[in-house]
Protein backbone atom coordinates (compact mmCIF):
# COMPACT_ATOMS: atom_id res chain seq x y z
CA UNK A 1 109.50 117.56 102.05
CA UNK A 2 113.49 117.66 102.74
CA UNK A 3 113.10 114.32 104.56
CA UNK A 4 111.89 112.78 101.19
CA UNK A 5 115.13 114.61 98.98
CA UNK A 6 117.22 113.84 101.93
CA UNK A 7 116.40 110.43 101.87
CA UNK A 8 116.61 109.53 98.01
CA UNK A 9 120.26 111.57 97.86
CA UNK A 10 120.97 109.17 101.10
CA UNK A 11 120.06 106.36 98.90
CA UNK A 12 122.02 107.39 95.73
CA UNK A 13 118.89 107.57 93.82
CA UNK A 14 117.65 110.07 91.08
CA UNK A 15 114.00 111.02 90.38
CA UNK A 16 114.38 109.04 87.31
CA UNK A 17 115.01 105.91 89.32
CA UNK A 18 112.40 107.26 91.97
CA UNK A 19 109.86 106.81 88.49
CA UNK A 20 111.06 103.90 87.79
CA UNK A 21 110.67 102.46 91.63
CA UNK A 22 107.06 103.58 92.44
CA UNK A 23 105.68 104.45 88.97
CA UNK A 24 105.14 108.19 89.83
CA UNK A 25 105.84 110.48 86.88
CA UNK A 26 108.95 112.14 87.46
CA UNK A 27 107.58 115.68 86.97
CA UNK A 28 104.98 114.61 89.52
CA UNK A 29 107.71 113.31 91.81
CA UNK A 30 109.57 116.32 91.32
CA UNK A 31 106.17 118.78 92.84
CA UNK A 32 106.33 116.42 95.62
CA UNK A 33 109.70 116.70 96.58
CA UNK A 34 109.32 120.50 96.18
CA UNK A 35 106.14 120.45 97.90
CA UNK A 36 103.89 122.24 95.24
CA UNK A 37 102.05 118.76 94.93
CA UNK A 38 100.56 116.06 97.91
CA UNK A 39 101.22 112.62 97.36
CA UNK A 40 98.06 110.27 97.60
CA UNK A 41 98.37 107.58 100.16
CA UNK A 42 99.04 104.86 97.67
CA UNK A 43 101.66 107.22 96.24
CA UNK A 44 103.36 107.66 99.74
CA UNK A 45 103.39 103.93 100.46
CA UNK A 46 105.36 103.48 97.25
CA UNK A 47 107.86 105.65 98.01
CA UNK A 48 108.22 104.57 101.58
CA UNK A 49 108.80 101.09 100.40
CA UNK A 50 111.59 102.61 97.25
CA UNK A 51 113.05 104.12 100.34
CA UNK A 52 113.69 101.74 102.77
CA UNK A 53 111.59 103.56 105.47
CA UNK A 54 107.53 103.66 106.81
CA UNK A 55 105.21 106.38 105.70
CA UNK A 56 105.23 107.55 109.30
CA UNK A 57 108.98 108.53 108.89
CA UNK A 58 107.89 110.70 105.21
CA UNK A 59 105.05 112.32 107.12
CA UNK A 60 107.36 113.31 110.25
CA UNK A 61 105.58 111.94 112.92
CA UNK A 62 108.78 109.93 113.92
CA UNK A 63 112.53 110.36 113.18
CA UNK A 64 113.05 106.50 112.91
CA UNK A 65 114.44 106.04 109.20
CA UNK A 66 113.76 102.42 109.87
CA UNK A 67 110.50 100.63 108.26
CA UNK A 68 108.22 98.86 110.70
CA UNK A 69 108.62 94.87 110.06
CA UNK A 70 106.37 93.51 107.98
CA UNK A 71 102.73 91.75 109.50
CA UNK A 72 103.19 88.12 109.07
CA UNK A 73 100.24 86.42 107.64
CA UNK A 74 98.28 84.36 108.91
């Protein structure tokens, strides 16, 4: 889970603010970070979106920090 600490330092951001961005207890966001606790799916797509990046990025099934552009609806 470095890629998710790395990330939020990158951003300037504290847990706190992490809680306040995605709604995720900070104690809970904490485990995460640390890896004693998985994030839910929801959870993760949250975060992604606090961060700037895509879920596929968190996961580290790419090293593209960049978010996927958005669908366009129809």
């Amino acid at each position: 889970m470095s890629r998710l600490r790395d990330l939020r330092k990158e951003r300037g951001f504290s847990q706190v603010k992490m809680q306040m961005l995605t709604g995720i207890d900070q104690s809970d966001y904490s485990k995460i970070e640390t890896g004693k606790r998985y994030y839910t799916f929801e959870q993760c797509k949250r975060i992604a979106q606090a961060l700037d990046t895509s879920m596929d990025y968190l996961a580290g099934l790419t090293d593209e920090k960049k978010p996927y552009p958005k669908a366009k609806k129809k």
